[in-house]
PDB file of N, CA and C in Angstrom:
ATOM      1  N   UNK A   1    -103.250 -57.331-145.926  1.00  0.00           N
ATOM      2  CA  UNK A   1    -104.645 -57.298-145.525  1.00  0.00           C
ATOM      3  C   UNK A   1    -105.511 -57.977-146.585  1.00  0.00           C
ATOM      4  N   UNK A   2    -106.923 -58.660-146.040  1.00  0.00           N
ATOM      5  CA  UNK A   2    -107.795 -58.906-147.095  1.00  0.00           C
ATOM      6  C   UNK A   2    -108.349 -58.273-148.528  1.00  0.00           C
ATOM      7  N   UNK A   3    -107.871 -57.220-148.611  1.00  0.00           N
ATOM      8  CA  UNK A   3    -108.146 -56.287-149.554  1.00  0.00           C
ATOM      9  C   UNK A   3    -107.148 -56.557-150.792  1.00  0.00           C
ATOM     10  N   UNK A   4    -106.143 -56.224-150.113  1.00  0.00           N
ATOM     11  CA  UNK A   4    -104.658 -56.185-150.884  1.00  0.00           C
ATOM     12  C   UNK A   4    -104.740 -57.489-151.273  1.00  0.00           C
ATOM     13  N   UNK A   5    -104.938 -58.820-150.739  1.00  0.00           N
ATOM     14  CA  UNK A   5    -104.588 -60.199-151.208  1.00  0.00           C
ATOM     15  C   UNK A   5    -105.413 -60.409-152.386  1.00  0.00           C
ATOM     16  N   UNK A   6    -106.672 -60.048-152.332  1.00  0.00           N
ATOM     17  CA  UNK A   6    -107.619 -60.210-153.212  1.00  0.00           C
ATOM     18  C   UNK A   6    -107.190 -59.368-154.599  1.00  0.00           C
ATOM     19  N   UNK A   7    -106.749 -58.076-154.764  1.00  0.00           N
ATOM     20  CA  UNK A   7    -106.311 -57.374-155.401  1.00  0.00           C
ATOM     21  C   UNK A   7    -104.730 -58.017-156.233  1.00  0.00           C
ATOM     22  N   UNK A   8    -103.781 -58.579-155.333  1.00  0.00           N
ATOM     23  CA  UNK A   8    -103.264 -59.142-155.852  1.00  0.00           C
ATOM     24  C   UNK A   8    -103.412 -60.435-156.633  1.00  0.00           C
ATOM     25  N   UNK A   9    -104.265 -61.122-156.215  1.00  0.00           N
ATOM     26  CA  UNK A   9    -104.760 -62.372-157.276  1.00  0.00           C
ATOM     27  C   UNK A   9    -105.437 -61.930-158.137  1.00  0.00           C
ATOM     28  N   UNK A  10    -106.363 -60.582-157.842  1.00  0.00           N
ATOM     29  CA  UNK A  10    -106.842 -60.290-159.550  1.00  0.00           C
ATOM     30  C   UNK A  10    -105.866 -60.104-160.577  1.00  0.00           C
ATOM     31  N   UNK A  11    -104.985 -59.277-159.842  1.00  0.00           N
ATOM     32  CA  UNK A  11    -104.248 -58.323-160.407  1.00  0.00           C
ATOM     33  C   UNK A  11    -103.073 -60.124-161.387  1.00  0.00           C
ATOM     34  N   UNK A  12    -102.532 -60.800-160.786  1.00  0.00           N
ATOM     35  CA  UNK A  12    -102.191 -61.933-161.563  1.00  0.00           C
ATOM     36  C   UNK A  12    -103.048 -62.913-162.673  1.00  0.00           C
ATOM     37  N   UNK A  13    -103.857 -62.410-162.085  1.00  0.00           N
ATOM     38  CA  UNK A  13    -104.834 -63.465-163.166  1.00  0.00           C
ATOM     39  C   UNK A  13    -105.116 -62.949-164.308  1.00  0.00           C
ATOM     40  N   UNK A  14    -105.845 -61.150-164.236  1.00  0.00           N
ATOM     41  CA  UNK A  14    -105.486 -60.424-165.356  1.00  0.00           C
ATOM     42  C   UNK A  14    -104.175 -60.599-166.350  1.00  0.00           C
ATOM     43  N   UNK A  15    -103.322 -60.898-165.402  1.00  0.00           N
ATOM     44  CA  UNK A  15    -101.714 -61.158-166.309  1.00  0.00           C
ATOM     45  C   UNK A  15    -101.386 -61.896-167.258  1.00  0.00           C
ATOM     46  N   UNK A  16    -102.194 -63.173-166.466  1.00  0.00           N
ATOM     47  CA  UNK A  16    -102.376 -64.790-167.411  1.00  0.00           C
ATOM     48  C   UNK A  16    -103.014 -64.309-168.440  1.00  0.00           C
ATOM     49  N   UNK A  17    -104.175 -64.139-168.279  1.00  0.00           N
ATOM     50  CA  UNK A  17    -105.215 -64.046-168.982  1.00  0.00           C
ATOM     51  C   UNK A  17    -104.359 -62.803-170.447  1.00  0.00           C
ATOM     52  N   UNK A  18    -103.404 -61.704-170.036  1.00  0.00           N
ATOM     53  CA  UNK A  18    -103.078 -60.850-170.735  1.00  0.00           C
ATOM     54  C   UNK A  18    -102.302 -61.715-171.422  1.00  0.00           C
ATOM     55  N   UNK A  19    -101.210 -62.721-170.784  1.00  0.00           N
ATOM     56  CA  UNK A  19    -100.211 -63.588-171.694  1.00  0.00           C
ATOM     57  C   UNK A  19    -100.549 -64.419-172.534  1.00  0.00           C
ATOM     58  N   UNK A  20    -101.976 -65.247-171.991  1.00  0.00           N
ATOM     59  CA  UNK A  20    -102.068 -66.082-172.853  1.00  0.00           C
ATOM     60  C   UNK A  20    -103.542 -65.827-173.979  1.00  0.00           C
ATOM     61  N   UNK A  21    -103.499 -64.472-174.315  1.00  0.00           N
ATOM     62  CA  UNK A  21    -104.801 -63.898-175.595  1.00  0.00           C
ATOM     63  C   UNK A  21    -106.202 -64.063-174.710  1.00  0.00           C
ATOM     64  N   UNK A  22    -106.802 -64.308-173.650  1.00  0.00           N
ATOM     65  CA  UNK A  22    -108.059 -64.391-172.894  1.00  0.00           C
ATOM     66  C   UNK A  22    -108.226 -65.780-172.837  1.00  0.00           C
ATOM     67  N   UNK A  23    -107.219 -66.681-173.178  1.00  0.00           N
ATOM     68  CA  UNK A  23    -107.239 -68.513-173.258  1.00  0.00           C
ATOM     69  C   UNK A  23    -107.522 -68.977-171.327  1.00  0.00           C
ATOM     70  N   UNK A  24    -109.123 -68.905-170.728  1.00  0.00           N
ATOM     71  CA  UNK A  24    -109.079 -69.024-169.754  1.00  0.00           C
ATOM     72  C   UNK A  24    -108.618 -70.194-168.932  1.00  0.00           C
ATOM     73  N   UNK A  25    -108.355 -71.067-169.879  1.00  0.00           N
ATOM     74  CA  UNK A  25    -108.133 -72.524-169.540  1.00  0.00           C
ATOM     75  C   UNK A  25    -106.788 -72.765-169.277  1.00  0.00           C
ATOM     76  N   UNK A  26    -106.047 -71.735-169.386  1.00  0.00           N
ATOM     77  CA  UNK A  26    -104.287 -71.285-169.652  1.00  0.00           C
ATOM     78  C   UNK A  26    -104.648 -71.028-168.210  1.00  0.00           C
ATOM     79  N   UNK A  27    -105.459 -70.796-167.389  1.00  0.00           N
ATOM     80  CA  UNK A  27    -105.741 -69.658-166.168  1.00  0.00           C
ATOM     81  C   UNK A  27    -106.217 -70.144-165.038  1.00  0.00           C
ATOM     82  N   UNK A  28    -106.578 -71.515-165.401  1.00  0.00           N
ATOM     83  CA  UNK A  28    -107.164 -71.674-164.565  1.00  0.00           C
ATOM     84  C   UNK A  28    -106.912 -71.642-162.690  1.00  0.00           C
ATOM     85  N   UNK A  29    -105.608 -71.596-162.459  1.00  0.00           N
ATOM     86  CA  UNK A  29    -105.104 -71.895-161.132  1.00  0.00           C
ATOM     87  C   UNK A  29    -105.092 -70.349-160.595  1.00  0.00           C
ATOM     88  N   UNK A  30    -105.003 -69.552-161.511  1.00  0.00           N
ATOM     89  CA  UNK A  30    -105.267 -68.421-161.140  1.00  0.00           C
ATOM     90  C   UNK A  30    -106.334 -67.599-160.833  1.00  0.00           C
ATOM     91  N   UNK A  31    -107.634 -68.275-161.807  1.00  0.00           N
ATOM     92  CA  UNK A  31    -108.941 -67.989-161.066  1.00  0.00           C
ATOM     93  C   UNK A  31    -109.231 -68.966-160.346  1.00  0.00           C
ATOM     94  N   UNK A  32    -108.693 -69.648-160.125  1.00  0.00           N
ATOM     95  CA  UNK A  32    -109.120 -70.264-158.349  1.00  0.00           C
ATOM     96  C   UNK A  32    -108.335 -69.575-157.200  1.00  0.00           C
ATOM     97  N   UNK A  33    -106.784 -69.038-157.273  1.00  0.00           N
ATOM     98  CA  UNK A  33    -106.844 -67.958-156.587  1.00  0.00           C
ATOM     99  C   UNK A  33    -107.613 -67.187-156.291  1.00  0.00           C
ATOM    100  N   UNK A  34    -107.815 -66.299-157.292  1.00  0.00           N
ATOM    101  CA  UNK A  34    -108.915 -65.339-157.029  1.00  0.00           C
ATOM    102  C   UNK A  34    -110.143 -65.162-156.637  1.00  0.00           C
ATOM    103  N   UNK A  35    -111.013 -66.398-157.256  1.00  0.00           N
ATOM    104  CA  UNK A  35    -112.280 -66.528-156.234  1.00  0.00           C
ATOM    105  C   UNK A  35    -111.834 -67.287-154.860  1.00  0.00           C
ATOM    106  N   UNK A  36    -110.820 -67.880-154.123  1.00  0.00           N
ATOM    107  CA  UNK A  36    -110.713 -68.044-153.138  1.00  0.00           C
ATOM    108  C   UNK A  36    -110.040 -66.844-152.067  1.00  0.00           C
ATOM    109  N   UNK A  37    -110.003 -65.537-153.248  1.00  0.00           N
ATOM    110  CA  UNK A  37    -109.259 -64.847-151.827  1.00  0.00           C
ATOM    111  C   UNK A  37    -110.037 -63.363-152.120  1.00  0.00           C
ATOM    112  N   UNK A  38    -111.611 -63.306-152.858  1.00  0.00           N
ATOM    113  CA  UNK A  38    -112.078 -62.395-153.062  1.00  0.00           C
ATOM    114  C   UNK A  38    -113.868 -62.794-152.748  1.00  0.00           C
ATOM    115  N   UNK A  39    -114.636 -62.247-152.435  1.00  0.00           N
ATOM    116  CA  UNK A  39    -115.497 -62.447-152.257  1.00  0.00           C
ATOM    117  C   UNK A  39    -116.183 -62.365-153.597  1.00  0.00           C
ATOM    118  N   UNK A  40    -117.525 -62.835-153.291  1.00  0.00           N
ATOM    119  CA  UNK A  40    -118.018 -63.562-155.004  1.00  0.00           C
ATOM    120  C   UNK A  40    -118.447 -61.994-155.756  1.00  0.00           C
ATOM    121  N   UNK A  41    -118.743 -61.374-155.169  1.00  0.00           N
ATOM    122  CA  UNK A  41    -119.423 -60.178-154.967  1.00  0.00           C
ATOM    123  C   UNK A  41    -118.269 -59.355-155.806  1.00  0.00           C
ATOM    124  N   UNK A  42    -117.093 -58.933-155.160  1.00  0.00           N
ATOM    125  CA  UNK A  42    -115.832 -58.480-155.645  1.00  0.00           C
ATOM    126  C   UNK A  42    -115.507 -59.169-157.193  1.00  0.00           C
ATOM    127  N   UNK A  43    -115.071 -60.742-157.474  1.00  0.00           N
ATOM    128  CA  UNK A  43    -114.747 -61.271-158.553  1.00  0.00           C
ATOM    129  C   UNK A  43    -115.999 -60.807-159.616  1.00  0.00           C
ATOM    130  N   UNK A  44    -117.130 -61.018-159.165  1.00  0.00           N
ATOM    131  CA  UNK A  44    -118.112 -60.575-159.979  1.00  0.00           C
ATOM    132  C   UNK A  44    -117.978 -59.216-161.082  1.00  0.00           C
ATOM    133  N   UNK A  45    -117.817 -57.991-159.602  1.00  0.00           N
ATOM    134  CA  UNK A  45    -117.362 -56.385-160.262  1.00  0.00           C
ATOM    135  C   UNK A  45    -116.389 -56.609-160.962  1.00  0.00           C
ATOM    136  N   UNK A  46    -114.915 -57.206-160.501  1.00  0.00           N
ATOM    137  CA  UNK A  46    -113.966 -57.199-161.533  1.00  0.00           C
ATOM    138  C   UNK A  46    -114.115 -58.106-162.618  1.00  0.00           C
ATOM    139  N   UNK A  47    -115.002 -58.886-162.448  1.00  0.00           N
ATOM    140  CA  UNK A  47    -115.178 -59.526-164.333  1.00  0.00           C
ATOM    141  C   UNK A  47    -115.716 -58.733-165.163  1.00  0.00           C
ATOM    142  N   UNK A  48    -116.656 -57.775-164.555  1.00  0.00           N
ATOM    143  CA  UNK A  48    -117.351 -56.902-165.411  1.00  0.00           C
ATOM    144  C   UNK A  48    -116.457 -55.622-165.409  1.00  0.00           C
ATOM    145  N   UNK A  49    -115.751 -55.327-164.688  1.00  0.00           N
ATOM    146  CA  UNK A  49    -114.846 -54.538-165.417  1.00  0.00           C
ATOM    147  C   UNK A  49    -113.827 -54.440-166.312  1.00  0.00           C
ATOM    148  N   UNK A  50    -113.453 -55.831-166.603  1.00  0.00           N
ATOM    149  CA  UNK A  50    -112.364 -56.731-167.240  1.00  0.00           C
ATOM    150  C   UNK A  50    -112.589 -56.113-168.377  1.00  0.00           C
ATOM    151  N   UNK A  51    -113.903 -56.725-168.996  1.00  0.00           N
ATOM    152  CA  UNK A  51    -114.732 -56.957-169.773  1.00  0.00           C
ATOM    153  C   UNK A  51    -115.050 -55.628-170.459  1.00  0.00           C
ATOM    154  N   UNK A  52    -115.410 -54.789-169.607  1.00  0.00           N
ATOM    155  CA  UNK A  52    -115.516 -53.248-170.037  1.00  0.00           C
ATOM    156  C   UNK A  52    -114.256 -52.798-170.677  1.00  0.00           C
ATOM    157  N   UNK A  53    -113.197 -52.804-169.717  1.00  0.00           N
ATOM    158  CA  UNK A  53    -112.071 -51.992-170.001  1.00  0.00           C
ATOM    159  C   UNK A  53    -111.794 -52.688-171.661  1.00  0.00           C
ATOM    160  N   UNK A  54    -111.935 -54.212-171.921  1.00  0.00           N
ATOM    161  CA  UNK A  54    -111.398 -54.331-172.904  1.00  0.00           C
ATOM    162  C   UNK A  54    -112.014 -54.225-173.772  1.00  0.00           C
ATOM    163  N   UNK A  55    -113.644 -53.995-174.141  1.00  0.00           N
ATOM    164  CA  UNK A  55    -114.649 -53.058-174.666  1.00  0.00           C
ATOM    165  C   UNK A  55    -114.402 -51.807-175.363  1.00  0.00           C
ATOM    166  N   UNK A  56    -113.802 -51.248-173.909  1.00  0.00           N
ATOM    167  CA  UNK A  56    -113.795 -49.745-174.169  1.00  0.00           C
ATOM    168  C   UNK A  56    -112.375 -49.582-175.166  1.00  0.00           C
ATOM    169  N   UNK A  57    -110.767 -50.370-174.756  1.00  0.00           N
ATOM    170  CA  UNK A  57    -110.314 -50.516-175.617  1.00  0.00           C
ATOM    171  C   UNK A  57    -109.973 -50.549-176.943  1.00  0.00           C
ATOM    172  N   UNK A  58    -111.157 -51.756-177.421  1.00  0.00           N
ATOM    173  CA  UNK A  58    -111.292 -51.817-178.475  1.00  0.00           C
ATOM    174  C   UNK A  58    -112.495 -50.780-179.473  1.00  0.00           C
ATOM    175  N   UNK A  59    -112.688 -50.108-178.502  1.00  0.00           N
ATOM    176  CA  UNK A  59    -113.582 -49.450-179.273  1.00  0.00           C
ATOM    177  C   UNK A  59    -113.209 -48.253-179.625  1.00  0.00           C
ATOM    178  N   UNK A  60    -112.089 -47.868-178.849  1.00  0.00           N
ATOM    179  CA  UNK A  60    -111.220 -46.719-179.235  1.00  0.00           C
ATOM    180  C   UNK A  60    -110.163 -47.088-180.339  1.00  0.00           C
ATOM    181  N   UNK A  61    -109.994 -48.306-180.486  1.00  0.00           N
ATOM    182  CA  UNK A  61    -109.183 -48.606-181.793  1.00  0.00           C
ATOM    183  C   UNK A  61    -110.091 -48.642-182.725  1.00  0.00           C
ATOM    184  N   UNK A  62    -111.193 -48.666-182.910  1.00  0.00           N
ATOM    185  CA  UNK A  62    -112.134 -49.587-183.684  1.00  0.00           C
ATOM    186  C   UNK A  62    -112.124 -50.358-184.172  1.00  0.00           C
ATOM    187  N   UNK A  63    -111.827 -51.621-183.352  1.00  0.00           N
ATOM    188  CA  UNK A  63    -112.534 -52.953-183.542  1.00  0.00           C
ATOM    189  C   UNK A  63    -113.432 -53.098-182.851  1.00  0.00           C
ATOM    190  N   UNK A  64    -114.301 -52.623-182.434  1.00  0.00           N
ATOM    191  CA  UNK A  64    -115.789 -53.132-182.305  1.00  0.00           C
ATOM    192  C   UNK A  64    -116.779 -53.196-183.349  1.00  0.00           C
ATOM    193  N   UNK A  65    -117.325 -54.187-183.680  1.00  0.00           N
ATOM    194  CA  UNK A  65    -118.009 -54.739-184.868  1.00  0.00           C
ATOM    195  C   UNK A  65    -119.474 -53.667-184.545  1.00  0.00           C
ATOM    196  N   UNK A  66    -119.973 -53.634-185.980  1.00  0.00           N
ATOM    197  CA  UNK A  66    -121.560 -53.277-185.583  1.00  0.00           C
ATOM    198  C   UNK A  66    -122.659 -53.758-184.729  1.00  0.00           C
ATOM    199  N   UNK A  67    -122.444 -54.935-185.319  1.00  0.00           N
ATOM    200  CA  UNK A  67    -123.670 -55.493-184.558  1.00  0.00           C
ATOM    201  C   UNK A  67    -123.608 -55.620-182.707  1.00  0.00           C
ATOM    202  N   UNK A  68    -122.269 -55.678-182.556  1.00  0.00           N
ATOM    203  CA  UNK A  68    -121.735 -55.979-180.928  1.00  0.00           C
ATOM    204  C   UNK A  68    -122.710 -53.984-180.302  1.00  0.00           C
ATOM    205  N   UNK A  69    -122.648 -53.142-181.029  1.00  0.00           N
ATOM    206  CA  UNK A  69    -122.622 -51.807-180.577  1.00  0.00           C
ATOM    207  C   UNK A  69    -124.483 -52.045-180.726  1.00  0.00           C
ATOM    208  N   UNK A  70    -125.174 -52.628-182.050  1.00  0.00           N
ATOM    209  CA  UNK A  70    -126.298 -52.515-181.855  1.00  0.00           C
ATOM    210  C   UNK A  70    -127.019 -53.366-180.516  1.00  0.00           C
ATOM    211  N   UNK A  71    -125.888 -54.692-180.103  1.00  0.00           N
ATOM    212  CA  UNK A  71    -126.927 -55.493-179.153  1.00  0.00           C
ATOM    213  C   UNK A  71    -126.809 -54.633-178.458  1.00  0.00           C
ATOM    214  N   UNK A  72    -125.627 -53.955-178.075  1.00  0.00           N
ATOM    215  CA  UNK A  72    -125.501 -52.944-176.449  1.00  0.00           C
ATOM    216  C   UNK A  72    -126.495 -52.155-176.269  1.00  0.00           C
ATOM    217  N   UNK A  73    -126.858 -51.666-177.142  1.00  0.00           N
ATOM    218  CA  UNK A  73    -127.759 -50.039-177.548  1.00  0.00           C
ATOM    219  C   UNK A  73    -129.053 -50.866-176.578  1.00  0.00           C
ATOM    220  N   UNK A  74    -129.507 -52.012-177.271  1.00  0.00           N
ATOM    221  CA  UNK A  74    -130.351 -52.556-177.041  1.00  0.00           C
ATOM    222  C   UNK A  74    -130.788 -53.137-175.465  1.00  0.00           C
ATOM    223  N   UNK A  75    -129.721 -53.628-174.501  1.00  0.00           N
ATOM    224  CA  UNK A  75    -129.812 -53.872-173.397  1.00  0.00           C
ATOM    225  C   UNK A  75    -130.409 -53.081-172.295  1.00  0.00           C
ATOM    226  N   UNK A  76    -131.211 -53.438-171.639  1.00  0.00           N
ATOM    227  CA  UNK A  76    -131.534 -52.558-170.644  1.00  0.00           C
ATOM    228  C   UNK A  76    -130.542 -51.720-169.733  1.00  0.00           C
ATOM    229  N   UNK A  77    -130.651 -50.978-168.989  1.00  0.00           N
ATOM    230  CA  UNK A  77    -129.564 -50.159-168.415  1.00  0.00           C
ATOM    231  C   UNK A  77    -130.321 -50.067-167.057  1.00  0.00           C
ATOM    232  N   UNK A  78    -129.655 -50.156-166.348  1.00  0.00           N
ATOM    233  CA  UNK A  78    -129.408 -50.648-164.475  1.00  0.00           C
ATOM    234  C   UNK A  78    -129.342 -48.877-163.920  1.00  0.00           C
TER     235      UNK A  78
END
């Protein structure tokens, strides 16, 4: 189903992206999968969750730098 296909091209592209250190250019055939089998809307949420999860990650190891925690503080909130 449309759901599942889309899910599976995220779900590969995350992979690339995991193999090759976030080198998006390593990726590219894979985010053209993905925005062709996800709506823009969908790729959108999962970039920003990408992004989070590996945030949140690193912030439980602590590598998150100071200043990265002061811009956040700073951003408006939705």
């Amino acid at each position: 189903n449309y759901r599942e296909k889309c899910w599976l091209a995220r779900d590969d592209y995350w992979k690339c992206l995991d193999m090759n250190k976030e080198d998006k250019e390593q990726c590219l055939k894979f985010r053209q999968l993905f925005e062709a089998s996800c709506p823009i809307t969908w790729v959108t949420h999962f970039d920003q969750k990408r992004e989070y999860d590996i945030f949140k990650r690193q912030l439980a190891l602590g590598q998150v730098e100071t200043d990265k925690l002061k811009s956040l503080k700073q951003q408006p909130t939705h």
